[in-house]
C-alpha atoms as a PDB file:
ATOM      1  CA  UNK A   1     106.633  88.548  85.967  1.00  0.00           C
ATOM      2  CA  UNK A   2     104.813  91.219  87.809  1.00  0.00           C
ATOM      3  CA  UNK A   3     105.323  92.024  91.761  1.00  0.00           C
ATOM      4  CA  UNK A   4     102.461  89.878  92.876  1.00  0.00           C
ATOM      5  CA  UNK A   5     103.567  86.836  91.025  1.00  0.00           C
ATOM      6  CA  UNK A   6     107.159  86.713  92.572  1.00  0.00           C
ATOM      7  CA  UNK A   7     105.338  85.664  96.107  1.00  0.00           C
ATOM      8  CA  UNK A   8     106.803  88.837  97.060  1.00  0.00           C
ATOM      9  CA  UNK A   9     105.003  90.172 100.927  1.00  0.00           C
ATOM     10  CA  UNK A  10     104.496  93.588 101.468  1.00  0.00           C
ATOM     11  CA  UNK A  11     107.302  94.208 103.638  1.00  0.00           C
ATOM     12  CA  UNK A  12     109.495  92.635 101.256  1.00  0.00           C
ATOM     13  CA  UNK A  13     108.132  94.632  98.213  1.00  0.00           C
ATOM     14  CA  UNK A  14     109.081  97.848 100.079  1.00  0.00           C
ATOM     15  CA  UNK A  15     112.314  96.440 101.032  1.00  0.00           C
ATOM     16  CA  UNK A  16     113.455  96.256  97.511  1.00  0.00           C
ATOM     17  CA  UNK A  17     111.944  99.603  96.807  1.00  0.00           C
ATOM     18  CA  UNK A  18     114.746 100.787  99.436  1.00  0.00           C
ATOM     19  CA  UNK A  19     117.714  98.689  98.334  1.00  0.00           C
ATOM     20  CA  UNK A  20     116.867  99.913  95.072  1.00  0.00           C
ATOM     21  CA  UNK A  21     117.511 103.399  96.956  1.00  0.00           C
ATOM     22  CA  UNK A  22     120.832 102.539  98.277  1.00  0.00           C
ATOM     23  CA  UNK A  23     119.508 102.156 101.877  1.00  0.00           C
ATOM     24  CA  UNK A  24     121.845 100.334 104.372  1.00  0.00           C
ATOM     25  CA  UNK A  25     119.882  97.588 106.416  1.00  0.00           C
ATOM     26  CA  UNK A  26     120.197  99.988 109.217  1.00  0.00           C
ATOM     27  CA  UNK A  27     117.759 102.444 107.713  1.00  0.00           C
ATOM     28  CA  UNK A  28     115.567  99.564 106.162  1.00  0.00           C
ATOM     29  CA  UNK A  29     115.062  98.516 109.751  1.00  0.00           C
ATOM     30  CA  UNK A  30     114.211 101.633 111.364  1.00  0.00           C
ATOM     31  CA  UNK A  31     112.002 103.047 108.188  1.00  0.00           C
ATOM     32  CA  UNK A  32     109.877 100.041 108.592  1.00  0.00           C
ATOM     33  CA  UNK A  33     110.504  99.409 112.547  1.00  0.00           C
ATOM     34  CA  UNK A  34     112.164  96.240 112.139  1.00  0.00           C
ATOM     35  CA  UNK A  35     115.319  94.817 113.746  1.00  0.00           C
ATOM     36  CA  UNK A  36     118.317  94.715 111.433  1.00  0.00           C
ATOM     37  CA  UNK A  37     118.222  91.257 112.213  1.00  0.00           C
ATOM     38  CA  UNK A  38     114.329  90.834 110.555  1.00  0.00           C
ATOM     39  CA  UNK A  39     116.364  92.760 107.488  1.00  0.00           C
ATOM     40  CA  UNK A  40     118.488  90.491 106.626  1.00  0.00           C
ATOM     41  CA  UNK A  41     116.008  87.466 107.035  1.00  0.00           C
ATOM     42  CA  UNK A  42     113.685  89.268 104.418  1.00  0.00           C
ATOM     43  CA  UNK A  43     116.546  89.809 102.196  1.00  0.00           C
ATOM     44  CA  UNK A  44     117.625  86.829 101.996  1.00  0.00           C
ATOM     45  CA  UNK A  45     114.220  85.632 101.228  1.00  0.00           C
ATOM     46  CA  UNK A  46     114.125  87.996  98.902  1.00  0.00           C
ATOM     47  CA  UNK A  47     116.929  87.124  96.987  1.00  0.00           C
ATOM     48  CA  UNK A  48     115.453  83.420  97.294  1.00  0.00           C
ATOM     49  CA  UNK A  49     112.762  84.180  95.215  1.00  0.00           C
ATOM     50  CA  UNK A  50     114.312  86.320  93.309  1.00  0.00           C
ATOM     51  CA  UNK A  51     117.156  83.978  92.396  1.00  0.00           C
ATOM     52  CA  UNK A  52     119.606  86.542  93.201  1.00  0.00           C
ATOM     53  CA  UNK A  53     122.982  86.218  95.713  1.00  0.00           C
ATOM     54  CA  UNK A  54     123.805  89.942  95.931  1.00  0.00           C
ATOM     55  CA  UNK A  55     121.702  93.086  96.933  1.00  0.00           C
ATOM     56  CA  UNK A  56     122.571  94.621  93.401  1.00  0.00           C
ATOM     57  CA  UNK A  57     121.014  91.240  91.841  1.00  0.00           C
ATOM     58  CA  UNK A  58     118.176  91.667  93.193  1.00  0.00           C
ATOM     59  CA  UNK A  59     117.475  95.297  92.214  1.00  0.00           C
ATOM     60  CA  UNK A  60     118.430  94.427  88.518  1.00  0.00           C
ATOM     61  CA  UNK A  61     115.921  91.628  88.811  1.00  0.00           C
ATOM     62  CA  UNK A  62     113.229  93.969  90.454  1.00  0.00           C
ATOM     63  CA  UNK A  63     113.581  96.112  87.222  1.00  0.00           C
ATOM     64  CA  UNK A  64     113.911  92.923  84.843  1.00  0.00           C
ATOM     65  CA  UNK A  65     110.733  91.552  86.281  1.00  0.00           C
ATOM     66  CA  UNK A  66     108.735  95.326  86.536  1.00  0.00           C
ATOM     67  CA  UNK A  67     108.930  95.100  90.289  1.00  0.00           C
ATOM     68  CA  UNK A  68     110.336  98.402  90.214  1.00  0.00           C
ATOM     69  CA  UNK A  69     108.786 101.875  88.609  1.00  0.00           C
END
């Protein structure tokens, strides 16, 4: 599974670049001028398509799946 095939947006494909850098939803929301809010929405999408319940789920699926350098 590449990026593009896991329905991934853009937003949502920099999003897990950041919570694969540790950032707290605070930063994620002002790096990409978002309300914190809007950051959890996406992340929970994220893990939705990702099949994954935690934050650290979904970064060891972003590397599983070659979402992640």
């Amino acid at each position: 599974m590449f990026l593009k095939e896991a329905n991934l947006s853009s937003i949502e494909r920099e999003m897990v670049r950041l919570i694969a850098r540790e950032y707290p939803d605070q930063l994620i929301a002002q790096h990409l001028n978002k309300t914190e809010k809007d950051v959890k929405i996406h992340i929970a999408s994220i893990g939705k398509k990702l099949n994954a319940k935690t934050r650290a789920e979904i970064v060891t699926k972003a590397y599983r799946y070659q979402l992640l350098p």
